[in-house]
N, C-alpha and C. Protein backbone atom coordinates (compact mmCIF):
# COMPACT_ATOMS: atom_id res chain seq x y z
N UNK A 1 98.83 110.10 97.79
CA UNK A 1 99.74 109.73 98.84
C UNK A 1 101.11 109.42 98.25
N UNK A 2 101.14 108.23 97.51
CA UNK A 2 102.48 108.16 96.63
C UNK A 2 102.52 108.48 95.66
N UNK A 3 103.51 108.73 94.29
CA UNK A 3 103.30 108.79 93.34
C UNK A 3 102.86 107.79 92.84
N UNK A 4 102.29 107.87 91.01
CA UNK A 4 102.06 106.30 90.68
C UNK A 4 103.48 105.81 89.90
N UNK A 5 103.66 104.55 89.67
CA UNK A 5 104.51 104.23 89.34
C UNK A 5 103.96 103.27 87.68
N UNK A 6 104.44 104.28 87.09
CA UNK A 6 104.51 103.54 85.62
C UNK A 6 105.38 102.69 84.90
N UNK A 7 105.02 101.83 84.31
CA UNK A 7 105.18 101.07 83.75
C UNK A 7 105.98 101.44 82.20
N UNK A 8 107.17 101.08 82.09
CA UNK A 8 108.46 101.29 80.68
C UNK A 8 107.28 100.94 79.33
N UNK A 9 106.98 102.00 79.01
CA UNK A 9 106.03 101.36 77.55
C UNK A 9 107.24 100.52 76.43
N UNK A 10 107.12 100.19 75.45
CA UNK A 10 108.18 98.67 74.41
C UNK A 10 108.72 100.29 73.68
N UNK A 11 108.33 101.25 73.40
CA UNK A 11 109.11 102.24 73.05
C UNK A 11 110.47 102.68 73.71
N UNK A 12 110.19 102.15 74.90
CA UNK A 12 111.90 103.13 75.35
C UNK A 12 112.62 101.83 76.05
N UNK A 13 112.31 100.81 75.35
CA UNK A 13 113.54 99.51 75.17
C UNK A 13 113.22 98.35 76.11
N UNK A 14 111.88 98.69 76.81
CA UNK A 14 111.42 97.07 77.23
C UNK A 14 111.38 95.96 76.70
N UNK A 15 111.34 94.82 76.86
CA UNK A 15 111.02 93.51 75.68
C UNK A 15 109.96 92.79 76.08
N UNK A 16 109.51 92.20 75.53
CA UNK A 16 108.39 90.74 76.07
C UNK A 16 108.88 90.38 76.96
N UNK A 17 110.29 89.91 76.62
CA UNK A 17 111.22 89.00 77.27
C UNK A 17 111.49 88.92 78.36
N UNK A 18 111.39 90.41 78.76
CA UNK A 18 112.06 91.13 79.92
C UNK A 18 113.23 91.14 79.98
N UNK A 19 113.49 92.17 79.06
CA UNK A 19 115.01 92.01 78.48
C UNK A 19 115.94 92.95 79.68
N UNK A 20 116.88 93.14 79.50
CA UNK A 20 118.28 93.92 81.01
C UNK A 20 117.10 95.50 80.77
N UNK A 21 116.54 96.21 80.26
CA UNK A 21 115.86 97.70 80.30
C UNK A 21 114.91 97.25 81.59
N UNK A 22 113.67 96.20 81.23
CA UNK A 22 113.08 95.67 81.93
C UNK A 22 113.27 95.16 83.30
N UNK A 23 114.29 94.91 83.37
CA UNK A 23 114.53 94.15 84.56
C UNK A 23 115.21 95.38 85.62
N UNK A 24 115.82 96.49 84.86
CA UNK A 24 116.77 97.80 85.58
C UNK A 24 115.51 98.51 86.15
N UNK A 25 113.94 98.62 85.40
CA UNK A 25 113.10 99.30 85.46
C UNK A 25 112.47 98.96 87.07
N UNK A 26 112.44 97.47 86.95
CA UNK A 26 111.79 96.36 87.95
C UNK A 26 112.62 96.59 89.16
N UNK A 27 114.07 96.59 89.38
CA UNK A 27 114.87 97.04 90.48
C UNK A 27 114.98 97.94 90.84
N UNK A 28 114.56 99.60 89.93
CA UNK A 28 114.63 101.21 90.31
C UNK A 28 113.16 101.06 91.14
N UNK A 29 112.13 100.04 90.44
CA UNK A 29 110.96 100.27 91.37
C UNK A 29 110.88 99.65 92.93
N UNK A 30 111.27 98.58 92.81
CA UNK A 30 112.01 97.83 94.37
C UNK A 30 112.86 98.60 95.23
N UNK A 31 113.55 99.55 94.62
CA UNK A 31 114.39 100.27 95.56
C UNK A 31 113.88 101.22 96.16
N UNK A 32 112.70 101.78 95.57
CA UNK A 32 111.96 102.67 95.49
C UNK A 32 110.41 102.22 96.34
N UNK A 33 110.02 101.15 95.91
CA UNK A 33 108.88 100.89 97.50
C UNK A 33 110.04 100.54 98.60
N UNK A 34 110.90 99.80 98.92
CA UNK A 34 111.68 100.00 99.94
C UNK A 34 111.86 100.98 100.53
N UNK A 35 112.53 102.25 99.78
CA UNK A 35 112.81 103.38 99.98
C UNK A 35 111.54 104.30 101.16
N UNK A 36 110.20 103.93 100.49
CA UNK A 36 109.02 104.24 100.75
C UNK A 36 108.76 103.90 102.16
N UNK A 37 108.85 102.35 102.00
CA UNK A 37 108.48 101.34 103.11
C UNK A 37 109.74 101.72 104.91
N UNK A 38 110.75 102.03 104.37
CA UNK A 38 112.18 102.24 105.08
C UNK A 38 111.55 103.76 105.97
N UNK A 39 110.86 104.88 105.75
CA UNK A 39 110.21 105.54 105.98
C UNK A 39 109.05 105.79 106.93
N UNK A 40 108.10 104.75 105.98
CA UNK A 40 106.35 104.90 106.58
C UNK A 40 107.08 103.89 108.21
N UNK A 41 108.15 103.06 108.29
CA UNK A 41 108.94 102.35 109.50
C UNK A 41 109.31 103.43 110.13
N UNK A 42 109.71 104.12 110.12
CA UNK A 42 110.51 105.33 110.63
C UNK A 42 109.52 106.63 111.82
N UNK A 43 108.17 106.41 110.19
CA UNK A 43 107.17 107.01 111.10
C UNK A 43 106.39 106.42 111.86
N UNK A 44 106.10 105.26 111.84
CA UNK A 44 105.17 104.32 112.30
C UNK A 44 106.36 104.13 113.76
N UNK A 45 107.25 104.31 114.00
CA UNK A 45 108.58 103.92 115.37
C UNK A 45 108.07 105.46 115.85
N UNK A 46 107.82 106.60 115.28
CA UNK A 46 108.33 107.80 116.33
C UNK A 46 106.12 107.99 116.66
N UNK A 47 105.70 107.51 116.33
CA UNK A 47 104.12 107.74 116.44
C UNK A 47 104.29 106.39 117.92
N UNK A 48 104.36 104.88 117.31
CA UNK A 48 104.65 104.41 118.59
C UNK A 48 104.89 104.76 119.61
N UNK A 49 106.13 105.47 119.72
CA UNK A 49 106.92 105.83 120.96
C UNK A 49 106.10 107.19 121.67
N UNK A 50 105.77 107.81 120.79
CA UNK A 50 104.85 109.13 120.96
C UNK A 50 103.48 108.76 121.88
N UNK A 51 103.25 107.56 121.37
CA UNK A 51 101.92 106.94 122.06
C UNK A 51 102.34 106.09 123.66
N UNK A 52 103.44 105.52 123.56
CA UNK A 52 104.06 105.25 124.58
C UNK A 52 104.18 106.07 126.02
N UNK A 53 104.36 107.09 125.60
CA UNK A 53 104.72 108.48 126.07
C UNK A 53 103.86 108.94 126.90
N UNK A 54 102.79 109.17 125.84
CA UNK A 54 101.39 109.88 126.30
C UNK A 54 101.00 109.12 127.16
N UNK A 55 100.62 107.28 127.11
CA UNK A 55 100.40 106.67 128.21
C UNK A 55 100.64 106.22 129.34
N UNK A 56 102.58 106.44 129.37
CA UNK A 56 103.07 106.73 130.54
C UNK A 56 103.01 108.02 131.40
N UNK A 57 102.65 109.30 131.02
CA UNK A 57 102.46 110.45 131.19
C UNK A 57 101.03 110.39 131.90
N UNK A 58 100.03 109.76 131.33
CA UNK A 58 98.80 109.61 131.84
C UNK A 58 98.89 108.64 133.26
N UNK A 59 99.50 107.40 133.13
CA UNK A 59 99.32 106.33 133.85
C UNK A 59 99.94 107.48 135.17
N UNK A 60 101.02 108.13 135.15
CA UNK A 60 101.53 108.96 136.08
C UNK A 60 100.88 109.94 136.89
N UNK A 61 100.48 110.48 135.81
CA UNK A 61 99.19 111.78 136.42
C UNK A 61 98.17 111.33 137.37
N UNK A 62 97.78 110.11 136.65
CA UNK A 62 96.45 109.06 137.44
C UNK A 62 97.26 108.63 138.94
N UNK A 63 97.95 108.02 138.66
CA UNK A 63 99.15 108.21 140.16
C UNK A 63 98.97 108.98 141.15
N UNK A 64 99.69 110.26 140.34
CA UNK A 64 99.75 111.56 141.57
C UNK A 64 98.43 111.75 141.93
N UNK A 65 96.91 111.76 141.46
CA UNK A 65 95.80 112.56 141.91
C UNK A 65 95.75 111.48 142.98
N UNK A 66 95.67 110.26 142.62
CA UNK A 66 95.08 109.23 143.63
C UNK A 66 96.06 109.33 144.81
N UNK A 67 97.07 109.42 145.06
CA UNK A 67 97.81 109.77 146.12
C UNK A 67 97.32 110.35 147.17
């Protein structure tokens, strides 16, 4: 579904410490489930409304027969 998101191995300039590499790594990934999250919102609003739809469409139909 998503990619995975790995983790800066101490080779390409992480620290214990959590030194400024560490911490740039930690904010590209935050921007990035946001990014994600800003989305699955986006789809989760047009599926809502879609469902909205369908049940006003129905509630209507049920309307007209009983008429």
């Amino acid at each position: 579904m998503f990619p995975p998101i790995f983790s800066i191995p101490s080779c390409c300039g992480a620290t214990e410490d959590g030194g400024p590499s560490w911490r740039r790594h930690q904010e590209r990934k935050l921007r990035m489930l946001r990014y994600w999250r800003d989305g699955i919102e986006r789809q989760l609003a047009a599926v809502t409304a879609a469902i909205t739809t369908l049940e006003q469409q129905i509630q209507r139909d049920r309307g007209d027969s009983q008429g």
